[in-house]
PDB file of N, CA and C in Angstrom:
ATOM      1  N   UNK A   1       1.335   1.676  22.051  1.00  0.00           N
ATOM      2  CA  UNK A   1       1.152   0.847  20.869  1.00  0.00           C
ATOM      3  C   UNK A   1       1.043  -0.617  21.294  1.00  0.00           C
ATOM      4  N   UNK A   2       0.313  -1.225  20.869  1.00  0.00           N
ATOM      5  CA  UNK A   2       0.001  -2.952  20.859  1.00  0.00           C
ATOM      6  C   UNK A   2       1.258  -3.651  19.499  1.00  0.00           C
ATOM      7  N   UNK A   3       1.271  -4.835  19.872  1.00  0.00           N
ATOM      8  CA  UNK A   3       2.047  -5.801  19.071  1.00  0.00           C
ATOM      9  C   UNK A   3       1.445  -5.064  17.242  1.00  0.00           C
ATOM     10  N   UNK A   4       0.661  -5.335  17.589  1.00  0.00           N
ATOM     11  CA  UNK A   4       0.502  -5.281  15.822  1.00  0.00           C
ATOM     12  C   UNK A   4       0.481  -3.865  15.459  1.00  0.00           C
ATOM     13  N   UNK A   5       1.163  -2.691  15.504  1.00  0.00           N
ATOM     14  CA  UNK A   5       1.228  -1.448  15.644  1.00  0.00           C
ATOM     15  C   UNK A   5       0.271  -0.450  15.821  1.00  0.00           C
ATOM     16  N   UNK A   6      -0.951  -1.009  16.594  1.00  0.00           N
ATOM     17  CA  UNK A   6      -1.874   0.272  16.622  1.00  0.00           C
ATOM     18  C   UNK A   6      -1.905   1.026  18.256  1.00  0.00           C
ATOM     19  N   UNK A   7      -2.156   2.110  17.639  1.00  0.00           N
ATOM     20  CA  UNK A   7      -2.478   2.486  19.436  1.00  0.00           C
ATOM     21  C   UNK A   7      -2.837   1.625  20.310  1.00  0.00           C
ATOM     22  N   UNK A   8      -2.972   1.842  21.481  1.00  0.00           N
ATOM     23  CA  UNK A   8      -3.593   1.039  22.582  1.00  0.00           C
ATOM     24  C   UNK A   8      -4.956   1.371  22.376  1.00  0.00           C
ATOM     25  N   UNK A   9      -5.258   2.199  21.778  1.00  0.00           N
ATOM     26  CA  UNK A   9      -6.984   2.190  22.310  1.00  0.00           C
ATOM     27  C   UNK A   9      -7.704   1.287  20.994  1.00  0.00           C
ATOM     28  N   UNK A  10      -6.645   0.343  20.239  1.00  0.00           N
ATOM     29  CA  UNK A  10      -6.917  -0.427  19.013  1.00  0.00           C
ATOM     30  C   UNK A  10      -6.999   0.228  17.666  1.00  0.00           C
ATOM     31  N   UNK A  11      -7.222   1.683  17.927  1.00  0.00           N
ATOM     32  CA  UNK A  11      -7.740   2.431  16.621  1.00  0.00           C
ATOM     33  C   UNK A  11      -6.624   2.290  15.128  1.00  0.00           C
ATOM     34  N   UNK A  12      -6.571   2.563  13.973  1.00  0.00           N
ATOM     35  CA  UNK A  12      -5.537   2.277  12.833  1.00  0.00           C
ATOM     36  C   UNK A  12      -4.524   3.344  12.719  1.00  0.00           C
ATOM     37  N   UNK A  13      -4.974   4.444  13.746  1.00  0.00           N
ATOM     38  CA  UNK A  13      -3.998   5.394  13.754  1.00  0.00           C
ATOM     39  C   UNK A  13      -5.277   7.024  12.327  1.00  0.00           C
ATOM     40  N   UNK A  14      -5.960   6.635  12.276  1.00  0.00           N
ATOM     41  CA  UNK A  14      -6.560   7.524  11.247  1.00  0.00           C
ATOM     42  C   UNK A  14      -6.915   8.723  11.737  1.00  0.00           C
ATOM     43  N   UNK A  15      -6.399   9.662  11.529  1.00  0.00           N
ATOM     44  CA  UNK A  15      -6.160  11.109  11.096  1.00  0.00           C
ATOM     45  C   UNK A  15      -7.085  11.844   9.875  1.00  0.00           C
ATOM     46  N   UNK A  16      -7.674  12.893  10.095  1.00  0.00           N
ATOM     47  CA  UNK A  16      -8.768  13.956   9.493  1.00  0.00           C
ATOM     48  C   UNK A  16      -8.257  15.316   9.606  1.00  0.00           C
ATOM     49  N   UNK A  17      -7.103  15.508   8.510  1.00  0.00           N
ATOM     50  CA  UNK A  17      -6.773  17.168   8.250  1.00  0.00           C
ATOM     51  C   UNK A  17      -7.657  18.221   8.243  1.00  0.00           C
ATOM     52  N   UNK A  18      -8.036  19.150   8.243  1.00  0.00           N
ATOM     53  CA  UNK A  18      -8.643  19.947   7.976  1.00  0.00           C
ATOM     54  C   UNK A  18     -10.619  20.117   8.077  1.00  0.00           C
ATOM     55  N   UNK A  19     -10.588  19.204   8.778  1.00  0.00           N
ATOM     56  CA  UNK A  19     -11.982  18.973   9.015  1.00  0.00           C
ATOM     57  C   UNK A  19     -12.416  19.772  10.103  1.00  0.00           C
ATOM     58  N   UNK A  20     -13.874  20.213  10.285  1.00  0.00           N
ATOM     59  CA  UNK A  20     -14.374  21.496  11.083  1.00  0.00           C
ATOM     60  C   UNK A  20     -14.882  19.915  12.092  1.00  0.00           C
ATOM     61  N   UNK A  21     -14.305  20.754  13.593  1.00  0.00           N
ATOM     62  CA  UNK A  21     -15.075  19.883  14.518  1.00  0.00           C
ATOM     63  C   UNK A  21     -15.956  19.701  15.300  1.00  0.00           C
ATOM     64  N   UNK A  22     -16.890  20.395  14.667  1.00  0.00           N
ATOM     65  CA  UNK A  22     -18.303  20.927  15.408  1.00  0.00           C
ATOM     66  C   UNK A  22     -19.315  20.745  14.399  1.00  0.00           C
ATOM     67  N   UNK A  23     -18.928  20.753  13.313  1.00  0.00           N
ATOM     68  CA  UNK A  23     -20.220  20.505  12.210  1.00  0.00           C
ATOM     69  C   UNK A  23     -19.948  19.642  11.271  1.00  0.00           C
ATOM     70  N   UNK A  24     -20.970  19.371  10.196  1.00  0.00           N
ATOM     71  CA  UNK A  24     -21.025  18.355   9.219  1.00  0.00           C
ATOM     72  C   UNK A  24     -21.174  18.916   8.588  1.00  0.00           C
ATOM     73  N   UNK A  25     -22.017  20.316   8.827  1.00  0.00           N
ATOM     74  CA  UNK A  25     -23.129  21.110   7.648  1.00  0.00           C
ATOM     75  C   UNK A  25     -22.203  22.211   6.741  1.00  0.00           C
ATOM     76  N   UNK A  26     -22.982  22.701   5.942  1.00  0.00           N
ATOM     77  CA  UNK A  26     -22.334  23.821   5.596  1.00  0.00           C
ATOM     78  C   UNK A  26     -22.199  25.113   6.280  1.00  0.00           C
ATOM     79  N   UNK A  27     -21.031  25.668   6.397  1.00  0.00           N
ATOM     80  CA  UNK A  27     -20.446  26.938   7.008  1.00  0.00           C
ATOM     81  C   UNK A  27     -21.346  28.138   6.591  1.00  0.00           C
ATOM     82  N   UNK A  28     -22.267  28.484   7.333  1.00  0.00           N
ATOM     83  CA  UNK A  28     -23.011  30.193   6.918  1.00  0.00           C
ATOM     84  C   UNK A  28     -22.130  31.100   6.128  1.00  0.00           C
ATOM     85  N   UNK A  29     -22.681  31.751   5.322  1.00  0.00           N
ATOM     86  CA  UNK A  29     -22.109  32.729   4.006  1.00  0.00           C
ATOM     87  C   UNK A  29     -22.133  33.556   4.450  1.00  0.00           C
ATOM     88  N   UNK A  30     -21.174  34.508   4.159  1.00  0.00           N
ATOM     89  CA  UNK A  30     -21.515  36.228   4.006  1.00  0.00           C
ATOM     90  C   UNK A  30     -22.428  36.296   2.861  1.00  0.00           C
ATOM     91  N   UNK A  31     -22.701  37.743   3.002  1.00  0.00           N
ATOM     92  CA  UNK A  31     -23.091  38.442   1.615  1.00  0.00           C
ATOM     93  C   UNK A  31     -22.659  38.347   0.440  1.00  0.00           C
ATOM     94  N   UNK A  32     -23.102  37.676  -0.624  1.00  0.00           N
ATOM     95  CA  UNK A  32     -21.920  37.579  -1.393  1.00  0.00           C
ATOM     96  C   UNK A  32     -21.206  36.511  -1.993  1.00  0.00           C
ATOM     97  N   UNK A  33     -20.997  35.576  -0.779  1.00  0.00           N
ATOM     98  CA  UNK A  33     -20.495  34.422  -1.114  1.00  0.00           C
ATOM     99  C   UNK A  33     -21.471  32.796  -0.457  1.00  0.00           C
ATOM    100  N   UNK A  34     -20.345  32.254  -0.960  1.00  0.00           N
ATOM    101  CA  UNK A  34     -21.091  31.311  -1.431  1.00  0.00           C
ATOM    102  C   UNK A  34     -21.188  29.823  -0.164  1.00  0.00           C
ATOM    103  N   UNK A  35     -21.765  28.860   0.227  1.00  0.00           N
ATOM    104  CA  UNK A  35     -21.523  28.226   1.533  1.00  0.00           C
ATOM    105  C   UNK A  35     -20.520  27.445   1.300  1.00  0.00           C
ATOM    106  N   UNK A  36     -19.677  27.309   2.717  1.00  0.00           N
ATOM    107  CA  UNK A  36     -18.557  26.428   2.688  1.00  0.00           C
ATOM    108  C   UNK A  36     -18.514  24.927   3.212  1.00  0.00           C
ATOM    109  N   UNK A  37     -18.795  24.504   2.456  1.00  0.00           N
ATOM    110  CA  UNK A  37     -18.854  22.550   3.066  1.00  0.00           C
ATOM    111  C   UNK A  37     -17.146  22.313   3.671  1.00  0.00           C
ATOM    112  N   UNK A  38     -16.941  21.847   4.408  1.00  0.00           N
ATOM    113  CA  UNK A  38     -15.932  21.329   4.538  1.00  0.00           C
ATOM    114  C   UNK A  38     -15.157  20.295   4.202  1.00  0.00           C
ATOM    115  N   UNK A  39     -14.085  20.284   3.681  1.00  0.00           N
ATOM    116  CA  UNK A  39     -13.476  19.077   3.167  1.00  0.00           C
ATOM    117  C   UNK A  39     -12.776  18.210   3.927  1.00  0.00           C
ATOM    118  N   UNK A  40     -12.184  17.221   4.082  1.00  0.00           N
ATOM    119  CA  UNK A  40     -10.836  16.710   4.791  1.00  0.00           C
ATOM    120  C   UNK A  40     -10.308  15.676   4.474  1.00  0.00           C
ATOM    121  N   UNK A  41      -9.160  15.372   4.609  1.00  0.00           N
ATOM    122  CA  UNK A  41      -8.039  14.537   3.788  1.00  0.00           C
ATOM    123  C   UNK A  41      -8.346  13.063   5.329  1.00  0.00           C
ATOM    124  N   UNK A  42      -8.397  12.568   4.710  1.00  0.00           N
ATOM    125  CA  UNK A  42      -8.028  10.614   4.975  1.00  0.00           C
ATOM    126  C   UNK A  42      -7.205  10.914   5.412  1.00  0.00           C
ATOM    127  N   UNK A  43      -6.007  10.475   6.520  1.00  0.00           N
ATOM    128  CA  UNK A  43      -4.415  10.092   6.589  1.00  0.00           C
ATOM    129  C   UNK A  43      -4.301   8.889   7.580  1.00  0.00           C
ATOM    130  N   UNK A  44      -4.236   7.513   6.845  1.00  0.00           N
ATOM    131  CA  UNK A  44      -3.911   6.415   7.465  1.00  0.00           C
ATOM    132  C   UNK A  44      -2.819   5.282   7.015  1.00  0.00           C
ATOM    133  N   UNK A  45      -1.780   5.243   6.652  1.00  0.00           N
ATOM    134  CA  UNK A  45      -0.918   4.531   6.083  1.00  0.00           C
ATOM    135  C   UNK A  45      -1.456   2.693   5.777  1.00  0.00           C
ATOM    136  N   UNK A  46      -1.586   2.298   7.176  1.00  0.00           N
ATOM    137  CA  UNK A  46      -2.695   1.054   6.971  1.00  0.00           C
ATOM    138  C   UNK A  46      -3.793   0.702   6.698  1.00  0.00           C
ATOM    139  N   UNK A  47      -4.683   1.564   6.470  1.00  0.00           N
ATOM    140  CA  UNK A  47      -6.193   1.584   6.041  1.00  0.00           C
ATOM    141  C   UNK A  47      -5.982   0.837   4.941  1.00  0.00           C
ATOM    142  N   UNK A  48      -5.774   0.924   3.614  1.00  0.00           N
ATOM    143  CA  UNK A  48      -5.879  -0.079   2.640  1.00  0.00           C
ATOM    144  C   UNK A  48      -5.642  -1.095   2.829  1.00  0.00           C
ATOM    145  N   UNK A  49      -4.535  -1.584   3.176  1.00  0.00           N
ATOM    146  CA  UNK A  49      -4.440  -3.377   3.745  1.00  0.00           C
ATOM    147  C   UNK A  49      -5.378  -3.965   4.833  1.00  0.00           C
ATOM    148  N   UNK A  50      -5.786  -2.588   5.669  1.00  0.00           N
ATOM    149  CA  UNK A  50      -6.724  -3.373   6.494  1.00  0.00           C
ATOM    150  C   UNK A  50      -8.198  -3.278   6.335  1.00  0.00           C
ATOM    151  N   UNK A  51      -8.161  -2.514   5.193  1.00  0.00           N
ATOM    152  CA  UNK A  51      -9.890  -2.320   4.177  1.00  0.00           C
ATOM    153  C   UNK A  51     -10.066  -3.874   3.467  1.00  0.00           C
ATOM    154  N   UNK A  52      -8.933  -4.250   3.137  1.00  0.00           N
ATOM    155  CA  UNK A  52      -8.952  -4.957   1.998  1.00  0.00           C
ATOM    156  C   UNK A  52      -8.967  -6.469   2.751  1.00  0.00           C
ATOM    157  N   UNK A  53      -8.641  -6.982   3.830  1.00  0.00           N
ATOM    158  CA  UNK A  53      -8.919  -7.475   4.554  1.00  0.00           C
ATOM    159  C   UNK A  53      -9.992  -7.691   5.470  1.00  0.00           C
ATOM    160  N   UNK A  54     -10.682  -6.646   5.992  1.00  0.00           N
ATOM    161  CA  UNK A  54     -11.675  -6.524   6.318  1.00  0.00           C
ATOM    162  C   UNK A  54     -13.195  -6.843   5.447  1.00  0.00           C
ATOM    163  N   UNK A  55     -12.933  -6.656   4.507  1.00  0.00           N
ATOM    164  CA  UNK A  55     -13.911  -6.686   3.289  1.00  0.00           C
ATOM    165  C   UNK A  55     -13.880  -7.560   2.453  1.00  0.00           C
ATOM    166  N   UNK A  56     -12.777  -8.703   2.697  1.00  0.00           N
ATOM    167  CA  UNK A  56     -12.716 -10.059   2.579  1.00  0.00           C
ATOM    168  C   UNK A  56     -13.701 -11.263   3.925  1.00  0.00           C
ATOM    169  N   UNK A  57     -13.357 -10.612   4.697  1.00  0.00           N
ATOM    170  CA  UNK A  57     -13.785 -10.972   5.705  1.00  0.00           C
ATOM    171  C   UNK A  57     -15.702 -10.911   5.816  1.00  0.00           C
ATOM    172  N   UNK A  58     -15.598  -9.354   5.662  1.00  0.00           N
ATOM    173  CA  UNK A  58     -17.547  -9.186   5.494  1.00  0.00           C
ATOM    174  C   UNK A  58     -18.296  -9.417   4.375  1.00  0.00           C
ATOM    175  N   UNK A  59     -17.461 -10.126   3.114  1.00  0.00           N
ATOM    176  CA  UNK A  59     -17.694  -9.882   1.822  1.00  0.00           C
ATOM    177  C   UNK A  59     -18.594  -8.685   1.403  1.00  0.00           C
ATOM    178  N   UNK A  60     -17.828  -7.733   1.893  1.00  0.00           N
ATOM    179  CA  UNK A  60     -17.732  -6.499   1.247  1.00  0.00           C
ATOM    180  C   UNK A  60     -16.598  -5.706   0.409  1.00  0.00           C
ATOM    181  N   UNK A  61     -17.041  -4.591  -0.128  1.00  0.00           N
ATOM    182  CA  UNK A  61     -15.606  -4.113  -0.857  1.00  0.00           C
ATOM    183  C   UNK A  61     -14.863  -3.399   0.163  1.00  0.00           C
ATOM    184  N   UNK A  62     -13.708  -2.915  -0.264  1.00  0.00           N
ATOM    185  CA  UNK A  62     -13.031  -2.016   0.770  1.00  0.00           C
ATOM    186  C   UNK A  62     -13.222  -0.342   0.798  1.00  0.00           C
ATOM    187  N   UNK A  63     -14.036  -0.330  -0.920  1.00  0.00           N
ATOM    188  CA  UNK A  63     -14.949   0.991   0.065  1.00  0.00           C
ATOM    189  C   UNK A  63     -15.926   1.406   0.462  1.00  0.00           C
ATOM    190  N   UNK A  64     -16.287   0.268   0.617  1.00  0.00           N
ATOM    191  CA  UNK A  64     -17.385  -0.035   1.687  1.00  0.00           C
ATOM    192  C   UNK A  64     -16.685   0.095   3.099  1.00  0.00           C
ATOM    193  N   UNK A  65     -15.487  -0.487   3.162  1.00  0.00           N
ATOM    194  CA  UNK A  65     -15.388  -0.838   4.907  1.00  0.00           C
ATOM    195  C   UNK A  65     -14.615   0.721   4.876  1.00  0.00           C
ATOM    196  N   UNK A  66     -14.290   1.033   4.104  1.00  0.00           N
ATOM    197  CA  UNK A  66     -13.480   2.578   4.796  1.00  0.00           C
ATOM    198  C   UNK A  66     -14.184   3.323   4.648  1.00  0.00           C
ATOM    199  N   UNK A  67     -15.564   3.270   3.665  1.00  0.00           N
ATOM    200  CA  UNK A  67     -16.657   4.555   3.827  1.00  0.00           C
ATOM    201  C   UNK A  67     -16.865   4.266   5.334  1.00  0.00           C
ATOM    202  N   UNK A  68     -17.148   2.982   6.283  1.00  0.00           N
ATOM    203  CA  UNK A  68     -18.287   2.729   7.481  1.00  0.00           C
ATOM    204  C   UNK A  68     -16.734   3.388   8.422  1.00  0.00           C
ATOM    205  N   UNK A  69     -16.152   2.965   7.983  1.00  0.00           N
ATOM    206  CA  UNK A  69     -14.647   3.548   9.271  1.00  0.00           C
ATOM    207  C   UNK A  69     -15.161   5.357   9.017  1.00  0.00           C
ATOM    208  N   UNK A  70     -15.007   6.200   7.884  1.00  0.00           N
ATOM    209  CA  UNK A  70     -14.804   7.345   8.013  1.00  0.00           C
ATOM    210  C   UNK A  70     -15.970   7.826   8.761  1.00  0.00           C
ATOM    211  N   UNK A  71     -17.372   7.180   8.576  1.00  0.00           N
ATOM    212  CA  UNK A  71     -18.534   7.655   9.165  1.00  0.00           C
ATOM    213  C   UNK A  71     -17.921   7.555  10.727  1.00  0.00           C
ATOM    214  N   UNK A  72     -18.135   6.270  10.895  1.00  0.00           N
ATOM    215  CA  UNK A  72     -17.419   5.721  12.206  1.00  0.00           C
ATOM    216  C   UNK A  72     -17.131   6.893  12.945  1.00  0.00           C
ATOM    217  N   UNK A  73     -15.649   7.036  12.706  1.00  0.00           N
ATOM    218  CA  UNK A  73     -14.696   8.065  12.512  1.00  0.00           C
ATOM    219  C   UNK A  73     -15.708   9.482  13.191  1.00  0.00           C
ATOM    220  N   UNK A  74     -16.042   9.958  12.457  1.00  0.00           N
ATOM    221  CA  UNK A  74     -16.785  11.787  12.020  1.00  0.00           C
ATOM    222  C   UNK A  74     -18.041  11.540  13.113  1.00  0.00           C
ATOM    223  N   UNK A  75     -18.455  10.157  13.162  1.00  0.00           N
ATOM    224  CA  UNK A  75     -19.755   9.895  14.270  1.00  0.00           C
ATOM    225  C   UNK A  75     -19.159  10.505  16.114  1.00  0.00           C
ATOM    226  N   UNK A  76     -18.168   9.850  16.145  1.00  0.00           N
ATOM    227  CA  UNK A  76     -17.424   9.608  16.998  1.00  0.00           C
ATOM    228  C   UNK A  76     -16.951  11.141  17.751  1.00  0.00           C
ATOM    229  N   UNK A  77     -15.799  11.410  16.331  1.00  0.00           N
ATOM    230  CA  UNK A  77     -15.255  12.962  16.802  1.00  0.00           C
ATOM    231  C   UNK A  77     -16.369  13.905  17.083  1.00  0.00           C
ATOM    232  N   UNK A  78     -17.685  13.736  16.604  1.00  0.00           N
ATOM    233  CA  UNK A  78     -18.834  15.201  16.683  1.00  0.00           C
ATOM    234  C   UNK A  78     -19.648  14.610  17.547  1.00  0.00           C
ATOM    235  N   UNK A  79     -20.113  13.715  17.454  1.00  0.00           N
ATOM    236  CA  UNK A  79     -21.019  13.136  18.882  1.00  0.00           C
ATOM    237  C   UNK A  79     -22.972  12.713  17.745  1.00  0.00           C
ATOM    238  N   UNK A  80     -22.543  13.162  16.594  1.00  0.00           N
ATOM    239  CA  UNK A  80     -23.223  12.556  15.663  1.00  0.00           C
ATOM    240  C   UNK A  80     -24.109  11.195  15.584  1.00  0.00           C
ATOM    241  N   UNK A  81     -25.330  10.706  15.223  1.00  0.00           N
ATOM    242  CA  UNK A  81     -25.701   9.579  15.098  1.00  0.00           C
ATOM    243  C   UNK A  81     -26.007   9.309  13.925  1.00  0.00           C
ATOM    244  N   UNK A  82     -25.794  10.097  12.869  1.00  0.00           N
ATOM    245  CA  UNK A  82     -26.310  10.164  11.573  1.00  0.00           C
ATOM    246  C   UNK A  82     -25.208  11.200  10.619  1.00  0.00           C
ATOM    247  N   UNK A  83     -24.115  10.751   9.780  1.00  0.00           N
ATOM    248  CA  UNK A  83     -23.241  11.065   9.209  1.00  0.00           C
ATOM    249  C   UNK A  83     -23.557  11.252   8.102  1.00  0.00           C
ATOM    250  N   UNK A  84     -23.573  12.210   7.186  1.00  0.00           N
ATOM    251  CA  UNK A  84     -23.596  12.029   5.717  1.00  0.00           C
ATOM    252  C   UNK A  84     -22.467  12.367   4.924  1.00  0.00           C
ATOM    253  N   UNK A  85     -22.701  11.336   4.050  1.00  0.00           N
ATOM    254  CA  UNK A  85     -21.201  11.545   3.316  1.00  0.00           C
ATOM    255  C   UNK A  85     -21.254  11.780   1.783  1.00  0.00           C
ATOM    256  N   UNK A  86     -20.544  11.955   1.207  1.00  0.00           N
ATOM    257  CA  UNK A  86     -20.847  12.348  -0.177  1.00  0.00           C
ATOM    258  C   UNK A  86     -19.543  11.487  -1.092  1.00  0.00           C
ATOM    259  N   UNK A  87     -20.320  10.829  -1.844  1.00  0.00           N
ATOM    260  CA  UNK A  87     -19.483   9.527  -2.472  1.00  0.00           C
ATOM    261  C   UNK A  87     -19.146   9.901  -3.991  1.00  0.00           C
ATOM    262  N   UNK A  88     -18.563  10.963  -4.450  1.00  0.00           N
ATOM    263  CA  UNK A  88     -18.244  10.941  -5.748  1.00  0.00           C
ATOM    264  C   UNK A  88     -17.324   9.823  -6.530  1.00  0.00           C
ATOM    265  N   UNK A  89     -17.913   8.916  -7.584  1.00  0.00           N
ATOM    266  CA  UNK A  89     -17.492   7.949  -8.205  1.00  0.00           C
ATOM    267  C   UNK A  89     -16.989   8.087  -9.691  1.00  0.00           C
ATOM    268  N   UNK A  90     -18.036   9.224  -9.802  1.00  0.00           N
ATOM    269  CA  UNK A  90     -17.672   9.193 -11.714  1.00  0.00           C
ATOM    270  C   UNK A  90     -16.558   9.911 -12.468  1.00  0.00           C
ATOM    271  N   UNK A  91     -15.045   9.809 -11.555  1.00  0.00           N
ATOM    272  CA  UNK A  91     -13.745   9.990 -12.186  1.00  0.00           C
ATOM    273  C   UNK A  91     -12.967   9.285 -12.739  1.00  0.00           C
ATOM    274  N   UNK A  92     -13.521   7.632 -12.320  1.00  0.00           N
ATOM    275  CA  UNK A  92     -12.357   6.148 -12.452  1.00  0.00           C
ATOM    276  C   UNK A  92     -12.410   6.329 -13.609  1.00  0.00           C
ATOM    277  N   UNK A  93     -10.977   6.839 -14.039  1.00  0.00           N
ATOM    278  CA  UNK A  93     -10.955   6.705 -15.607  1.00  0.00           C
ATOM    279  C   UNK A  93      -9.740   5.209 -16.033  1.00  0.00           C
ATOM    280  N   UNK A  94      -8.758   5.462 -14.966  1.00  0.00           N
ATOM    281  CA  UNK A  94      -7.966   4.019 -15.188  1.00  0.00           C
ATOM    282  C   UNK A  94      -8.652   3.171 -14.359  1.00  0.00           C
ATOM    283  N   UNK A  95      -7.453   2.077 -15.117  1.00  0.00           N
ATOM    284  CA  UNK A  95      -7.674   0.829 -14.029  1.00  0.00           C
ATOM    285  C   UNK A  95      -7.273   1.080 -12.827  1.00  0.00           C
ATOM    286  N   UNK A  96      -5.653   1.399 -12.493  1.00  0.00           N
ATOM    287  CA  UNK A  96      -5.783   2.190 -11.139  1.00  0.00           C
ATOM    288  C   UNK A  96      -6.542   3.079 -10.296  1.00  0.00           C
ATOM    289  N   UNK A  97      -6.996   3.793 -10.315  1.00  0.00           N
ATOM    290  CA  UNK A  97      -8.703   4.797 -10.309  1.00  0.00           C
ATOM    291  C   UNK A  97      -9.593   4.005  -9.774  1.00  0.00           C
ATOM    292  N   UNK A  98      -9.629   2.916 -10.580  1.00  0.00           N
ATOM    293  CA  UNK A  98     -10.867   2.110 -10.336  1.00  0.00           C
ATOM    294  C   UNK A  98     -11.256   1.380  -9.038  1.00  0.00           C
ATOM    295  N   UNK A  99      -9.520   0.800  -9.240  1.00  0.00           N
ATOM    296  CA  UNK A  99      -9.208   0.100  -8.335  1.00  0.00           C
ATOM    297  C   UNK A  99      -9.071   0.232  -6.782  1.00  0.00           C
ATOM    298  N   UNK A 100      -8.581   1.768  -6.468  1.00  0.00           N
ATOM    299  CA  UNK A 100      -8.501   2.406  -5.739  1.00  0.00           C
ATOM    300  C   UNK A 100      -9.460   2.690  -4.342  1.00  0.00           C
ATOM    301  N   UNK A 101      -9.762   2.969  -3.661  1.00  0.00           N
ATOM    302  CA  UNK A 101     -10.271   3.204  -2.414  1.00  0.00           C
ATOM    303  C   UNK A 101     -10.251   4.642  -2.169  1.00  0.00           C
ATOM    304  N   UNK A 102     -11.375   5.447  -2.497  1.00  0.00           N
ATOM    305  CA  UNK A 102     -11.603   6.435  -2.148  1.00  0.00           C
ATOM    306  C   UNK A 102     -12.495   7.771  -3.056  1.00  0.00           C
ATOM    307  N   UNK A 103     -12.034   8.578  -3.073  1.00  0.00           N
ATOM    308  CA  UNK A 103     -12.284   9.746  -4.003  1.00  0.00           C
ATOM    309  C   UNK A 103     -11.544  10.386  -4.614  1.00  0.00           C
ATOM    310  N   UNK A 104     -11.497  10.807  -5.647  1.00  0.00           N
ATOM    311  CA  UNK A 104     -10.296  11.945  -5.910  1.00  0.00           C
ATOM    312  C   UNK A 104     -11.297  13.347  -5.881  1.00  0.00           C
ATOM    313  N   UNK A 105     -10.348  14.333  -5.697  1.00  0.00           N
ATOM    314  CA  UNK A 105     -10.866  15.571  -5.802  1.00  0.00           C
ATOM    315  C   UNK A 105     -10.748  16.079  -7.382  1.00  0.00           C
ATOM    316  N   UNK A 106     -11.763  16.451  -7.985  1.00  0.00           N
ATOM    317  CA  UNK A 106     -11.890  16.908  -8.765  1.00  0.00           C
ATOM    318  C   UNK A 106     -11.104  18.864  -8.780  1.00  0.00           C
ATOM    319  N   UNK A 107     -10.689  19.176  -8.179  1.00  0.00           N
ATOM    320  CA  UNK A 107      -9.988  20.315  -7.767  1.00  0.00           C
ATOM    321  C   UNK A 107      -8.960  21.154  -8.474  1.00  0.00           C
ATOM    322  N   UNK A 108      -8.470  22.429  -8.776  1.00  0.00           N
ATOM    323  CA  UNK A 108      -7.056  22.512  -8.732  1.00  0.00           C
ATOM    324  C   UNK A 108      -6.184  22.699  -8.340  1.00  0.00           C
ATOM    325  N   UNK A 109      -6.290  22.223  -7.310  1.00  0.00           N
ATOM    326  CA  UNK A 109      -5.055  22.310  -5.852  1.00  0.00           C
ATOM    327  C   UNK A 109      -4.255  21.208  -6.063  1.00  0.00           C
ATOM    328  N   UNK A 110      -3.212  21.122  -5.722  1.00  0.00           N
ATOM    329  CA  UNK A 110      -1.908  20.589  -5.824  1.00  0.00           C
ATOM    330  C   UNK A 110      -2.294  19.604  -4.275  1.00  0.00           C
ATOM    331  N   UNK A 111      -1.694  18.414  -4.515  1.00  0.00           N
ATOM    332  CA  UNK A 111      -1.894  17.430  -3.700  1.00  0.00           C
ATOM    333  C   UNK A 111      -1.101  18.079  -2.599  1.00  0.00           C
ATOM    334  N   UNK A 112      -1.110  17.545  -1.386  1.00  0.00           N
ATOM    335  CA  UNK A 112      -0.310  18.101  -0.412  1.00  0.00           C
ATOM    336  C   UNK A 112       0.914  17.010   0.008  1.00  0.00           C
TER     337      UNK A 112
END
């Protein structure tokens, strides 16, 4: 770890649960069913303070700078030059929501 708590290799410490690490695409179907995109959970404790900073800095928003980190990110782990991501927006129903940095899952799974 460096003075300001990140790893040595500078990174924010960001973590990708459940993400397939060989593809982007969708998972081939059986018979039957239906294709599996893969999902995966964000896990960075500092990412927001340092989105929100960062995007002061580029006068950009901050999800802007954590969409370019997650590409970043997914470019990196797969060996990728071209990331696609899928930006669902039309849930902000509060002001918190709004305000927020990220996606919610439209789902009925229980947060983890």
């Amino acid at each position: 770890m460096d003075d300001g708590g990140r790893p040595a290799d500078g990174r924010l410490g960001v973590r990708f649960d459940g993400l397939a690490r060989d593809t982007l695409w969708p998972q081939e179907a059986g018979p039957g069913e239906a294709e599996r995109w893969w999902e995966g959970q964000l896990v960075c404790p500092r990412l927001d303070l340092a989105s929100r900073a960062a995007a002061v800095r580029t006068g950009t928003s901050a999800s802007a700078v954590v969409l370019a980190a997650v590409a970043r990110e997914l470019g990196a782990r797969t060996g990728a030059s071209a990331v696609p991501l899928k930006v669902i927006l039309g849930n902000r129903v509060s002001e918190a929501q709004r305000t927020a940095v990220g996606a919610f899952a439209q789902s009925r799974r229980r947060a983890r």
